[in-house]
N, C-alpha and C. Protein backbone atom coordinates (compact mmCIF):
# COMPACT_ATOMS: atom_id res chain seq x y z
N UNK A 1 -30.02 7.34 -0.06
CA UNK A 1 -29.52 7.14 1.31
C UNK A 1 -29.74 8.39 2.16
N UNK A 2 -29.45 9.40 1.69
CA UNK A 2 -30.16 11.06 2.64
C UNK A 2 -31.21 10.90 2.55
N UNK A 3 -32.48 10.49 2.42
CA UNK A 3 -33.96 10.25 2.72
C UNK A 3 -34.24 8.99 3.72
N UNK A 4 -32.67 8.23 3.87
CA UNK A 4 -32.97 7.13 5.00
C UNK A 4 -32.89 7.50 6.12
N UNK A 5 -33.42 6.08 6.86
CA UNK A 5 -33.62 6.28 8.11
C UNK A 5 -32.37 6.42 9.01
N UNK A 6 -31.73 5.26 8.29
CA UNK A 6 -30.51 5.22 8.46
C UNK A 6 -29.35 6.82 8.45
N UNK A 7 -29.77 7.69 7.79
CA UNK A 7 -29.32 8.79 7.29
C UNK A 7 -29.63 9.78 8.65
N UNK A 8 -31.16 9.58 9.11
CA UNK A 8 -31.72 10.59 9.73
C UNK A 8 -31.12 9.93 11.07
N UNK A 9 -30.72 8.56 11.25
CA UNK A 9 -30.14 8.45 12.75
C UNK A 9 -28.41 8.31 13.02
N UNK A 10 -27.60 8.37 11.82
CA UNK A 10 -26.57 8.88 11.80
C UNK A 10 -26.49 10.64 12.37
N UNK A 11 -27.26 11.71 11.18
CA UNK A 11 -27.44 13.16 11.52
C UNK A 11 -27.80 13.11 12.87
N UNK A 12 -28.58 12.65 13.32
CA UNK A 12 -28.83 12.55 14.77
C UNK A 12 -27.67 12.94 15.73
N UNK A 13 -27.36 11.03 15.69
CA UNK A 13 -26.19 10.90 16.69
C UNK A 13 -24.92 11.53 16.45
N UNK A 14 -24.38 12.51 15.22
CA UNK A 14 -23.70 13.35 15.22
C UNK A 14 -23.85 14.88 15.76
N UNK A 15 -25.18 14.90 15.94
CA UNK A 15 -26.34 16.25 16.17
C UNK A 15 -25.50 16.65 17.63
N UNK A 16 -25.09 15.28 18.36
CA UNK A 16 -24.87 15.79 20.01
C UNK A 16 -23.97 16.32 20.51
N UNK A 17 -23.89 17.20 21.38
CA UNK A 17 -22.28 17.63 21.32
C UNK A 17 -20.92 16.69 21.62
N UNK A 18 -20.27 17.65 21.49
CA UNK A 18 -18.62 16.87 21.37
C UNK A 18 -18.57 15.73 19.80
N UNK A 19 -17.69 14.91 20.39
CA UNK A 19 -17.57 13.95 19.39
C UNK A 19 -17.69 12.83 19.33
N UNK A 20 -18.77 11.85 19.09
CA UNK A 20 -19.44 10.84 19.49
C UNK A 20 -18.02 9.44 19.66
N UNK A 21 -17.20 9.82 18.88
CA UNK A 21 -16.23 8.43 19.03
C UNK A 21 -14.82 9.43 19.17
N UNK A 22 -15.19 10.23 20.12
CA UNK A 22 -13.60 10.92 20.84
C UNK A 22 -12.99 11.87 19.43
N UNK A 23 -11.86 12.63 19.42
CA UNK A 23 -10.95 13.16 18.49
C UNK A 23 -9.52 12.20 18.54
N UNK A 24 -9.03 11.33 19.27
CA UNK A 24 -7.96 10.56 18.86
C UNK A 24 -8.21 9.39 18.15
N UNK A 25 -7.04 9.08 17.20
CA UNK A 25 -7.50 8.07 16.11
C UNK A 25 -7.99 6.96 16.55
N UNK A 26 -8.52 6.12 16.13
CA UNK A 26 -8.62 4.72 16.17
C UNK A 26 -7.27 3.79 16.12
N UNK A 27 -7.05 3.19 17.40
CA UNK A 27 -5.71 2.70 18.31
C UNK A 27 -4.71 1.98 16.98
N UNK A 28 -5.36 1.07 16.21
CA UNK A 28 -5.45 -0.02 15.12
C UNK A 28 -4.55 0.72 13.99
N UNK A 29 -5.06 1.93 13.63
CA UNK A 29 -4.90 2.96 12.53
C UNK A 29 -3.62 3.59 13.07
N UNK A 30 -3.52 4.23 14.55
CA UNK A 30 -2.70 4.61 15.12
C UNK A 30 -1.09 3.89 14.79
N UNK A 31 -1.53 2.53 15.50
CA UNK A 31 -0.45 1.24 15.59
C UNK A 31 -0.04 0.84 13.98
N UNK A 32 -0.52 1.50 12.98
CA UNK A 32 -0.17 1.05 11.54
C UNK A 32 0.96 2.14 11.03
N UNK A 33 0.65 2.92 11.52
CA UNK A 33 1.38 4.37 11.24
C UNK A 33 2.56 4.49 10.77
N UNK A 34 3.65 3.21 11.05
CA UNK A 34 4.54 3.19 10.55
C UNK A 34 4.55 2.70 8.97
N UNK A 35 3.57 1.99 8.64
CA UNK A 35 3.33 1.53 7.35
C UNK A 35 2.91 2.27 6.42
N UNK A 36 2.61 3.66 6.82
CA UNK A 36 1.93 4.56 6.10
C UNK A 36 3.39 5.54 5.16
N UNK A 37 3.14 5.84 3.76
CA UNK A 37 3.81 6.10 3.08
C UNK A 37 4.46 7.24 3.69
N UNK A 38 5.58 8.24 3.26
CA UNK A 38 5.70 9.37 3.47
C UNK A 38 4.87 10.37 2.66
N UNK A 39 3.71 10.14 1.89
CA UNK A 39 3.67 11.17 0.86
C UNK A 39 2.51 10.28 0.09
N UNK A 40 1.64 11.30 -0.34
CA UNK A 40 0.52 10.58 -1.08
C UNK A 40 -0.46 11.11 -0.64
N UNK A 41 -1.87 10.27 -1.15
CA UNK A 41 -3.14 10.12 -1.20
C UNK A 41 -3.52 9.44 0.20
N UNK A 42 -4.49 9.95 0.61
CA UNK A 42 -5.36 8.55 1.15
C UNK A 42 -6.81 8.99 1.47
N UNK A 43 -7.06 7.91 1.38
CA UNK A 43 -8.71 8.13 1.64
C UNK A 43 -9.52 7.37 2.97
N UNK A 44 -10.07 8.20 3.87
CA UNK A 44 -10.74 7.51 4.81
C UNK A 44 -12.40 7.67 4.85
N UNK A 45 -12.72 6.32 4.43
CA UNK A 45 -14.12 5.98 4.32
C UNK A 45 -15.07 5.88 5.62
N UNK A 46 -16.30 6.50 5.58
CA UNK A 46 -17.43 7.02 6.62
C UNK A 46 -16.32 7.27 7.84
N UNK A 47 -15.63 8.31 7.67
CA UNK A 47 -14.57 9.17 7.80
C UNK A 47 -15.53 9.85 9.32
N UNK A 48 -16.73 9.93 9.66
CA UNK A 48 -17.46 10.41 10.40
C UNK A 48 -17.30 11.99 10.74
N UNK A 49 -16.71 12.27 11.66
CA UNK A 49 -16.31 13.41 12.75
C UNK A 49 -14.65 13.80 12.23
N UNK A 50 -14.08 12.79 11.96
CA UNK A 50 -12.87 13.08 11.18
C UNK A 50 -12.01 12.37 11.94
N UNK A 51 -11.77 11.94 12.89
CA UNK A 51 -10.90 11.67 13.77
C UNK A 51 -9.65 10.49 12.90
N UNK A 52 -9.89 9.83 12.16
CA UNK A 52 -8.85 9.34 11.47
C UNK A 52 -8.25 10.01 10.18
N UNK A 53 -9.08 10.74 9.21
CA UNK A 53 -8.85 11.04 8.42
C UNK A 53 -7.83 12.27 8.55
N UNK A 54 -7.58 12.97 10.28
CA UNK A 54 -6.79 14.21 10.72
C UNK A 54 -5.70 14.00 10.68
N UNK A 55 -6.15 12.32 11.65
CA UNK A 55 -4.66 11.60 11.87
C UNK A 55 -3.72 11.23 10.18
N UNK A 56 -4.65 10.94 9.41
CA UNK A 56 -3.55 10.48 8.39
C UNK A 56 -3.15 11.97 7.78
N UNK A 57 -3.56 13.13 7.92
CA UNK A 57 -2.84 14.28 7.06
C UNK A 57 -1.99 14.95 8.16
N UNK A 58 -2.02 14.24 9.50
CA UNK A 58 -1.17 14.82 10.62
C UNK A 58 0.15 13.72 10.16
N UNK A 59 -0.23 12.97 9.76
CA UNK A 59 1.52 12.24 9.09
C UNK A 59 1.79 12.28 7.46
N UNK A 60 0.79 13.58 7.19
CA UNK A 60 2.36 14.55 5.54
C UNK A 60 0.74 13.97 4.25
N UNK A 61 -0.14 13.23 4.72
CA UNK A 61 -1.00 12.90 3.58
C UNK A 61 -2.05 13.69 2.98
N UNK A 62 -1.95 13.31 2.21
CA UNK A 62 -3.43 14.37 1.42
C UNK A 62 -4.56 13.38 1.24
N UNK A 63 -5.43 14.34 2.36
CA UNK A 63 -6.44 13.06 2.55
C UNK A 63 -7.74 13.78 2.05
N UNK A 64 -8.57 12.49 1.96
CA UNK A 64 -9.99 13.17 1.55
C UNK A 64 -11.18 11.86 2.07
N UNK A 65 -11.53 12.79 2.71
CA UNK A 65 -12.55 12.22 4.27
C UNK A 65 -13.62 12.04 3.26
N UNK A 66 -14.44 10.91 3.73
CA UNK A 66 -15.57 10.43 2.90
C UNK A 66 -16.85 10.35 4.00
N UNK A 67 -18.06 11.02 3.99
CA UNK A 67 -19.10 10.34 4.78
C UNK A 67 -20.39 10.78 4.42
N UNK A 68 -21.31 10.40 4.81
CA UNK A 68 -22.59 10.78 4.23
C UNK A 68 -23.61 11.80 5.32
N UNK A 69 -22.86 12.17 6.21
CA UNK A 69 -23.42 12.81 7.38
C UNK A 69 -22.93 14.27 7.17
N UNK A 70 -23.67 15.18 6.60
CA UNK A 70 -22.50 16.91 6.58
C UNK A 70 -22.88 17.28 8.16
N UNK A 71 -23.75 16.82 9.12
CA UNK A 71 -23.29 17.42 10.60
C UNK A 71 -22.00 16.62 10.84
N UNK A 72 -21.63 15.32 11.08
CA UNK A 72 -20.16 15.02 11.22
C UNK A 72 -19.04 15.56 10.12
N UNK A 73 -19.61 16.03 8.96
CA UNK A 73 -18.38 16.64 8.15
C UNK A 73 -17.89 17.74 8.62
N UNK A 74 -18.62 18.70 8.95
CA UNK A 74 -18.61 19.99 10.28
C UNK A 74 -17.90 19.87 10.96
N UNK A 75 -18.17 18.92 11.92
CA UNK A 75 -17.08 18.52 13.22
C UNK A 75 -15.45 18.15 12.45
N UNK A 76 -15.59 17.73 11.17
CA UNK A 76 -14.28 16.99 10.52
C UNK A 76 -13.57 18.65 10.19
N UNK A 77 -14.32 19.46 9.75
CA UNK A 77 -13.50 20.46 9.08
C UNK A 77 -13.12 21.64 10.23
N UNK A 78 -13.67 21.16 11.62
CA UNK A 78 -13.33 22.00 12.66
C UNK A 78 -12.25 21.32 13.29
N UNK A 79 -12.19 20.04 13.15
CA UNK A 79 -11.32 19.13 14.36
C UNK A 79 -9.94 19.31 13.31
N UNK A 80 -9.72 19.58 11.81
CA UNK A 80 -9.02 19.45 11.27
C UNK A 80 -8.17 20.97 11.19
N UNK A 81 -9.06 21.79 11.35
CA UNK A 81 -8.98 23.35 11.54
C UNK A 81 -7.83 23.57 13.12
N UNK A 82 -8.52 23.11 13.99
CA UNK A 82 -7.63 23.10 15.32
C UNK A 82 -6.33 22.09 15.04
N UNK A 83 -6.24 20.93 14.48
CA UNK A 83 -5.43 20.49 14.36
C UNK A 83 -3.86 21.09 13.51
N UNK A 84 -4.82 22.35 12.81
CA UNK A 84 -3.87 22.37 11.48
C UNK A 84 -3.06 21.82 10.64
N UNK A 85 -4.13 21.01 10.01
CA UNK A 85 -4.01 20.14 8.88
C UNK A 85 -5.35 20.15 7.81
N UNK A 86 -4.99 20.22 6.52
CA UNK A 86 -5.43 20.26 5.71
C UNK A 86 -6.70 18.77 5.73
N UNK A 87 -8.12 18.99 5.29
CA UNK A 87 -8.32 17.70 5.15
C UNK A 87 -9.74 18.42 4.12
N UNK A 88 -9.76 17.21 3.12
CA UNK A 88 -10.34 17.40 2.21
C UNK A 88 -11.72 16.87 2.48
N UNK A 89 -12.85 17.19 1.92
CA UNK A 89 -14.12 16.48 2.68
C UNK A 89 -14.77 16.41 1.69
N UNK A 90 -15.34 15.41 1.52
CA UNK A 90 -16.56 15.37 0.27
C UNK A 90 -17.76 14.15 0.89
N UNK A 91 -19.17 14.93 0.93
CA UNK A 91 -20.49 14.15 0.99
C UNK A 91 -20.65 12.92 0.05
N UNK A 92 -21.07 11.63 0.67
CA UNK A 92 -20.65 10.65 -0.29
C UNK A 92 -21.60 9.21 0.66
N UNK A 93 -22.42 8.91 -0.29
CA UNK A 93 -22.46 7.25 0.18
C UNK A 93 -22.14 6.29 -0.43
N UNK A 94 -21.23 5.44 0.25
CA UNK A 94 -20.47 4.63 -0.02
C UNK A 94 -20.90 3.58 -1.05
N UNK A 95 -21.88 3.23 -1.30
CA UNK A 95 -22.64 2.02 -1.62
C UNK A 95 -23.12 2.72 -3.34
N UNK A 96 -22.89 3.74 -3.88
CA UNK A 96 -23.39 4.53 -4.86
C UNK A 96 -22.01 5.72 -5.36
N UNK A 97 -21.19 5.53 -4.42
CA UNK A 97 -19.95 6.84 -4.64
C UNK A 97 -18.80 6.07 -5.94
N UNK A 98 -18.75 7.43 -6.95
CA UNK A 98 -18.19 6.73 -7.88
C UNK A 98 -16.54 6.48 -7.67
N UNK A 99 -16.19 5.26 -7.55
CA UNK A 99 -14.65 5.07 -7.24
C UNK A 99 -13.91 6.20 -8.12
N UNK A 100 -12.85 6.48 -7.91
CA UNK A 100 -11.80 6.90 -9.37
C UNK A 100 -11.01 5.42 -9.19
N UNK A 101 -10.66 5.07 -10.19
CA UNK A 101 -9.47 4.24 -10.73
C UNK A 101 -7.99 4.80 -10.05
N UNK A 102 -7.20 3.63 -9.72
CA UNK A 102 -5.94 3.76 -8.83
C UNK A 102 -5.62 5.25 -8.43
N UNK A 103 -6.27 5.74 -7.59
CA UNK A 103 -5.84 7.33 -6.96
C UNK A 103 -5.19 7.65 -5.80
N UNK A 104 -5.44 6.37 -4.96
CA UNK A 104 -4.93 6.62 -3.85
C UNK A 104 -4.00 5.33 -3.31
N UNK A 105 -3.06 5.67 -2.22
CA UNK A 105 -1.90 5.48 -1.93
C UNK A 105 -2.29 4.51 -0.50
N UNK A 106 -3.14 4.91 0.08
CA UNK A 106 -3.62 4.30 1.35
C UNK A 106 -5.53 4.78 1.31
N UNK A 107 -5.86 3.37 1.61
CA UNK A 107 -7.50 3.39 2.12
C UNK A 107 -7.74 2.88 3.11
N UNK A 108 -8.28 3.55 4.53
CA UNK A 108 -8.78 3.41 5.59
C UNK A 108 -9.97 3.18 5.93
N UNK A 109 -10.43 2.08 6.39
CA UNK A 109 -11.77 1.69 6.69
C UNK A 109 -11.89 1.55 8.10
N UNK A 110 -12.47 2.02 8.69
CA UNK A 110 -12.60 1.46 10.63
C UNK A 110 -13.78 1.83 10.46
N UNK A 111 -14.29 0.70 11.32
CA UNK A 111 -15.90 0.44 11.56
C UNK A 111 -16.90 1.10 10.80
N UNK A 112 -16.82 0.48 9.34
CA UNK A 112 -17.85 0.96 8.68
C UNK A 112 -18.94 -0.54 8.36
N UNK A 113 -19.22 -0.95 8.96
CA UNK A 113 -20.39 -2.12 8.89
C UNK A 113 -21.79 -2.10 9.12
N UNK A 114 -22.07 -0.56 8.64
CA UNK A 114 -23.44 -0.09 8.20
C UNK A 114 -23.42 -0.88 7.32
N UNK A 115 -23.04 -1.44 6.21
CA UNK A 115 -22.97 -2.07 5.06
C UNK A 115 -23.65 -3.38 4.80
N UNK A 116 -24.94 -4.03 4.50
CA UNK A 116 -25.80 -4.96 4.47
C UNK A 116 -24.71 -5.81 2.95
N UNK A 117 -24.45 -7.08 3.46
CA UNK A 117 -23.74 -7.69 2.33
C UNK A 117 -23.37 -7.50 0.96
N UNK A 118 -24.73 -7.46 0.22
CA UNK A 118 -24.49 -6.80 -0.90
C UNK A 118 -23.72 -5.66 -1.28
N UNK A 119 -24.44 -4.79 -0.25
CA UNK A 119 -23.49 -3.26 -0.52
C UNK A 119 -22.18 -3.37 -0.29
N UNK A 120 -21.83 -4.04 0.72
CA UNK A 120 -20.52 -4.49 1.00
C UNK A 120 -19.57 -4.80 0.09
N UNK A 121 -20.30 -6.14 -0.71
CA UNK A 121 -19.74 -6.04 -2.32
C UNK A 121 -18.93 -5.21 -2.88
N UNK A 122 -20.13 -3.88 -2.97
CA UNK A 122 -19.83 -3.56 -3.79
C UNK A 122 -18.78 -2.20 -3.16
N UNK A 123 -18.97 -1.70 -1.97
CA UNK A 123 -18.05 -1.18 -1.41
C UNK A 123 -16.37 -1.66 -1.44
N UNK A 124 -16.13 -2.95 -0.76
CA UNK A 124 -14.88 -3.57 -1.29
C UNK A 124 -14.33 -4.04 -2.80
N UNK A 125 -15.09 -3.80 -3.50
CA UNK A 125 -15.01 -3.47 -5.02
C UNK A 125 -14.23 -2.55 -5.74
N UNK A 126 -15.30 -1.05 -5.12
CA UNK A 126 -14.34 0.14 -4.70
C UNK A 126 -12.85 0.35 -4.37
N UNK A 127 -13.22 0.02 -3.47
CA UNK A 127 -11.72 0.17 -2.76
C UNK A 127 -10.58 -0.54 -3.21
N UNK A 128 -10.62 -2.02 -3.48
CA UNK A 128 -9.88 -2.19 -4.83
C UNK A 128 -9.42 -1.98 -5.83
N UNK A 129 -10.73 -1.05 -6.36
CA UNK A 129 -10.63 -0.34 -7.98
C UNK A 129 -9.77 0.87 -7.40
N UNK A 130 -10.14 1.68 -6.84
CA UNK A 130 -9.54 3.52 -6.24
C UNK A 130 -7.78 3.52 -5.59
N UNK A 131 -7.56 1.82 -4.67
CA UNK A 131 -6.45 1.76 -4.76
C UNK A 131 -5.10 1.59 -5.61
N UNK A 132 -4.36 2.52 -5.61
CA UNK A 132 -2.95 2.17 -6.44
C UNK A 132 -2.14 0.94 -6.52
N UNK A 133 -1.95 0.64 -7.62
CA UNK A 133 -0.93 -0.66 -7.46
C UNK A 133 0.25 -0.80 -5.84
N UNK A 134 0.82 -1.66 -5.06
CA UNK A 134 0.94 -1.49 -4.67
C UNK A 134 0.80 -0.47 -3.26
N UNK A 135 -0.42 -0.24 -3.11
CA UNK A 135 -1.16 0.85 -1.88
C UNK A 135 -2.05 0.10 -1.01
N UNK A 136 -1.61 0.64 0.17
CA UNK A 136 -2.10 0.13 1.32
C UNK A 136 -3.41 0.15 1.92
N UNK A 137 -3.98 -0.91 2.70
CA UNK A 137 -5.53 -1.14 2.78
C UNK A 137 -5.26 -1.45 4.15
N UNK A 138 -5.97 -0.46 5.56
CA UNK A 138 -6.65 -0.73 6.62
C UNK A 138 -7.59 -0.49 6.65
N UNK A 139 -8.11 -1.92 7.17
CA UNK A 139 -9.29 -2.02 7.85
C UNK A 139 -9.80 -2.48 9.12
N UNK A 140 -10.38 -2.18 9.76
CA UNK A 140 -10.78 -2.61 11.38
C UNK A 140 -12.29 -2.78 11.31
N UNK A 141 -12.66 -3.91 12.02
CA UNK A 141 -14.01 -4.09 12.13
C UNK A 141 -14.65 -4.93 13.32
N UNK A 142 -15.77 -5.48 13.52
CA UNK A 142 -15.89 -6.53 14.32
C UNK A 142 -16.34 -7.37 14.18
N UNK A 143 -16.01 -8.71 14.61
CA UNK A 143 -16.65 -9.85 14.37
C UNK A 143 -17.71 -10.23 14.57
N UNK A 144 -18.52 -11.74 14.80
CA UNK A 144 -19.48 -12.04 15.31
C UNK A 144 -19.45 -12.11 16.75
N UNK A 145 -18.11 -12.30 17.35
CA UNK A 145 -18.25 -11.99 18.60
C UNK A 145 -18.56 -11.05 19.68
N UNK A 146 -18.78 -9.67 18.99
CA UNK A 146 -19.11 -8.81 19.56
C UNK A 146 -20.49 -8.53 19.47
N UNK A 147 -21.41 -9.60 19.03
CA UNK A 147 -22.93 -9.50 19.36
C UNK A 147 -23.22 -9.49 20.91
N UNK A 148 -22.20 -10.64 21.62
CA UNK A 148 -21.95 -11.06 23.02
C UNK A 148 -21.56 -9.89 23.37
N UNK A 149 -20.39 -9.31 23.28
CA UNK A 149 -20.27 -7.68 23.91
C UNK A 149 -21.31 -6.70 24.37
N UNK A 150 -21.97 -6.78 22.97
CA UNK A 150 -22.60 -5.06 22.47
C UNK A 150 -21.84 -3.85 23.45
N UNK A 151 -20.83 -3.33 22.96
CA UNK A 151 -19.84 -2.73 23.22
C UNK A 151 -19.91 -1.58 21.76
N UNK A 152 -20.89 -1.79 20.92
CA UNK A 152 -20.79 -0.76 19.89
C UNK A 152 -20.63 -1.71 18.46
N UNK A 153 -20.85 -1.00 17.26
CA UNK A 153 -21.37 -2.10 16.41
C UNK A 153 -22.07 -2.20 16.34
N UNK A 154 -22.63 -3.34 14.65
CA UNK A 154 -23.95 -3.24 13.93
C UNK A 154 -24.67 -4.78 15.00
N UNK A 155 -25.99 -4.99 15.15
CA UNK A 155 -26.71 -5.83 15.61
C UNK A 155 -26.89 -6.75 14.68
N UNK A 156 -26.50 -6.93 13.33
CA UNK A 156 -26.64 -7.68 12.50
C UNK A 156 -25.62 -8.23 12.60
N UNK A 157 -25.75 -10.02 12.35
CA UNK A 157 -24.51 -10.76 12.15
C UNK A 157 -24.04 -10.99 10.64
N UNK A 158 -25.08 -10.55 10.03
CA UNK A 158 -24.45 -10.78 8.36
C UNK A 158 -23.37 -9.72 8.19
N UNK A 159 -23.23 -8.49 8.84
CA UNK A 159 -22.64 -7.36 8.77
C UNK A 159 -21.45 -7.06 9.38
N UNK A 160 -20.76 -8.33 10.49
CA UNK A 160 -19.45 -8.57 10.73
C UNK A 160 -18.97 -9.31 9.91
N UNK A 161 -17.68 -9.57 10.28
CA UNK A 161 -16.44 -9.76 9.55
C UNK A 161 -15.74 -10.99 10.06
N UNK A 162 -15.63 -12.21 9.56
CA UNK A 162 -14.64 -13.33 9.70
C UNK A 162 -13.50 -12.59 8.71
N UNK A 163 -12.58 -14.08 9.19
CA UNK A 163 -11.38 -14.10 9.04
C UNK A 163 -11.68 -14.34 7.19
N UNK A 164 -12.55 -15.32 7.20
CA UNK A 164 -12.19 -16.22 5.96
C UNK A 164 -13.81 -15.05 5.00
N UNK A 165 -14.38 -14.06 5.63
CA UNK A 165 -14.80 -13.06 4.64
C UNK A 165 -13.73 -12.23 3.91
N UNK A 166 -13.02 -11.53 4.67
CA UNK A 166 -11.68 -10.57 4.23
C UNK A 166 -11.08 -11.31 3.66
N UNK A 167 -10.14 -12.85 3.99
CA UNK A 167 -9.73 -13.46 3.15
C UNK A 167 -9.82 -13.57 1.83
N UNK A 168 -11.34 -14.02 1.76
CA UNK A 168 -11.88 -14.41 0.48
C UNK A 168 -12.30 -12.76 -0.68
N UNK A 169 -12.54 -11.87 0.17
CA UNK A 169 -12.80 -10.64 -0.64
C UNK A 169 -11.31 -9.99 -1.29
N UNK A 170 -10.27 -10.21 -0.83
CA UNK A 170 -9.31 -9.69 -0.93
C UNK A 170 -7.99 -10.71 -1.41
N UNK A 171 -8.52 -11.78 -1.94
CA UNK A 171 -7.58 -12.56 -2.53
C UNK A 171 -6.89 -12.29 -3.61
N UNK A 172 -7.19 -11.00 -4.46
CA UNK A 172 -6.05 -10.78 -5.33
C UNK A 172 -5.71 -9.93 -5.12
N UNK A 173 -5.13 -9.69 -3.76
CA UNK A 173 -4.32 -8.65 -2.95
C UNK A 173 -2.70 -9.46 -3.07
N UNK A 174 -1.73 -8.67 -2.85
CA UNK A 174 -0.57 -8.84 -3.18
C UNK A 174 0.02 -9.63 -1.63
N UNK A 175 -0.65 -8.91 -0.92
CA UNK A 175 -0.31 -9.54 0.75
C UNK A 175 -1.30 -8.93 1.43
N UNK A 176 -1.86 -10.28 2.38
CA UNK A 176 -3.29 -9.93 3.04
C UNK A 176 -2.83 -10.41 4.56
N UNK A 177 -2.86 -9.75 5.59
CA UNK A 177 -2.40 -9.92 6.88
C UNK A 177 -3.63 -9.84 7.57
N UNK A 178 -4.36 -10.46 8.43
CA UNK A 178 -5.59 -10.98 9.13
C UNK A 178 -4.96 -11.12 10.62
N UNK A 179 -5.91 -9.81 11.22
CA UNK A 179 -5.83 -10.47 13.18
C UNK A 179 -7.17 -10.55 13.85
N UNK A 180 -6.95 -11.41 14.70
CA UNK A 180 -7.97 -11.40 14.99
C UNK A 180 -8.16 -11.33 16.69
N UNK A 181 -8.99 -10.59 17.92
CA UNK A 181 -8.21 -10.63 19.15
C UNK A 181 -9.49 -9.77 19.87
N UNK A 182 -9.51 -9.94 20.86
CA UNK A 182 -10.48 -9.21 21.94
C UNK A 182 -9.46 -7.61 22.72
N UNK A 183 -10.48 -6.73 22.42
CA UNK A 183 -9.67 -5.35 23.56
C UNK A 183 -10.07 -4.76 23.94
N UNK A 184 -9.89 -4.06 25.10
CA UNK A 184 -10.78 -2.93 25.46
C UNK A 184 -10.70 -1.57 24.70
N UNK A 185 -11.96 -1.25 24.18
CA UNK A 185 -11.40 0.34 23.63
C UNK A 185 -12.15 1.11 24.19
N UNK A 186 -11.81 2.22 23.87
CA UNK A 186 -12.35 3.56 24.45
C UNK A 186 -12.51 4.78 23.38
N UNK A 187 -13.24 4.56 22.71
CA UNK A 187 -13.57 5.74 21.90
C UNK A 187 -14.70 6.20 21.41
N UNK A 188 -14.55 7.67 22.60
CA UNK A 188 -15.72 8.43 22.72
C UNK A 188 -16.60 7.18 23.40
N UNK A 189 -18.15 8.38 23.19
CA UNK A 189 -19.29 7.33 23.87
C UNK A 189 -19.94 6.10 22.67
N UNK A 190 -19.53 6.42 21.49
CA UNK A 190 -19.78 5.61 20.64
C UNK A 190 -19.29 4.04 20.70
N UNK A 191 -17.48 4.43 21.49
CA UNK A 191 -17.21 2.79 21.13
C UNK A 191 -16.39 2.73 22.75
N UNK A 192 -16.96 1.57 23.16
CA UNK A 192 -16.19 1.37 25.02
C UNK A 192 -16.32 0.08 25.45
N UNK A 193 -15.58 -0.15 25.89
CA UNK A 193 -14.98 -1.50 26.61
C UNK A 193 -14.54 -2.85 25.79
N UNK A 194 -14.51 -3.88 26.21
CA UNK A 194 -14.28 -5.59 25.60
C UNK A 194 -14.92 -5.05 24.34
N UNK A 195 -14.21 -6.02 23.25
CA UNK A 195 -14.51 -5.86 21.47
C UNK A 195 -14.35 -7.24 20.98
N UNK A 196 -14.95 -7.16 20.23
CA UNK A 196 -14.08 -8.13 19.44
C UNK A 196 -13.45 -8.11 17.97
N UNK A 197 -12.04 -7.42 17.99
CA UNK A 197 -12.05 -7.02 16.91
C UNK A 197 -11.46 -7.92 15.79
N UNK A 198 -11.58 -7.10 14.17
CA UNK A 198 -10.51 -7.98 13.36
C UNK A 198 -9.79 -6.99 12.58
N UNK A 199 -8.32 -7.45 12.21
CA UNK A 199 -7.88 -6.31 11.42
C UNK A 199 -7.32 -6.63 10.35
N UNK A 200 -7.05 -5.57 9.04
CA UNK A 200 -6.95 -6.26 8.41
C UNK A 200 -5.66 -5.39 7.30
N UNK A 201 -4.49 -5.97 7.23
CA UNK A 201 -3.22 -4.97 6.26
C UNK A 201 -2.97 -5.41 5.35
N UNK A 202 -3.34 -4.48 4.30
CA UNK A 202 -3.01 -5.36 2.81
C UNK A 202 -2.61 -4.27 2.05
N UNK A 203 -1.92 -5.14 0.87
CA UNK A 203 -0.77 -4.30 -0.19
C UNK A 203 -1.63 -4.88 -1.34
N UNK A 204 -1.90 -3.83 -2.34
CA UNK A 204 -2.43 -4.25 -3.68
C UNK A 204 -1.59 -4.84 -4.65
């Protein structure tokens, strides 16, 4: 995946200044916050620039930012530096990164739908396996409706998210909570205006 193309236009669009999807969390992640443990693990996947992974060690967590871009890991260990908060960083593609078995307490996913089905698989596989009994799973993504937007997001429709995909991937989840809803967001130049998002809260 660092010899892809895909690789070389991520490094890119992290290459530019500032921070391509803002430094405040993702609204979704924000609005969960109360669900988030006092204490623990968590892990936030293609973690980018850092902007969520700050937020979860700005509420007491020990986090460890996941992405495959070290120019956005840069920005993660500076944005985390000003923040003063600890955040752990490790180079990683998702689709090949070896899970650990139940380690963490909370796993955060927002808009990672680089992910071509298969890999997907095997990514939500992961995250199953790495979560703790009982540990919490957000995820945010977008549907097929936001092809109509293009507001940000993958151009592929195999690569959004129904209701009854998450459903079905996550059925031996302990409690699986599904929304589904149009909003305006604003984050950074990466992600702006009408969405169509889906979200998704689950307990292992």
């Amino acid at each position: 995946m660092t010899n892809s193309p895909e690789f070389d236009r991520w490094q890119q669009r992290f290459a530019e200044p500032g921070y391509l999807f803002g430094t405040a969390p993702n609204a979704f992640l924000k609005a969960s916050a109360h669900l988030l443990p006092k204490g623990g693990r968590a892990l936030a996947i293609a973690d980018g620039e850092g902007r969520n992974g700050v937020f979860l060690a700005e509420q007491g967590l020990d986090v460890l930012s996941l992405d495959f871009s070290p120019v956005a890991q840069e920005k993660a260990r500076e944005l985390a530096a000003e923040r003063g908060v600890t955040l752990r960083v490790e180079q990683a593609d998702l689709t090949t990164w070896a899970w650990p078995a139940a380690q963490f307490d909370v796993v955060a996913g927002i808009f990672f739908q680089f992910a071509a089905p298969a890999e997907r698989v095997r990514i939500f596989t992961g995250i199953k396996q790495t979560l703790k009994p009982g540990g919490l799973l957000l995820i945010e993504g977008y549907t097929p409706k936001q092809l109509d937007y293009k507001t940000g997001g993958p151009s592929k429709i195999e690569n959004l998210y129904t209701r009854e995909l998450l459903e079905s991937a996550f059925a031996d989840f302990a409690s699986v909570e599904i929304r589904e809803y149009d909003a305006e967001i604003h984050e950074g130049a990466g992600h702006g205006g009408l969405s169509a998002l889906i979200d998704l809260v689950g307990r292992k």
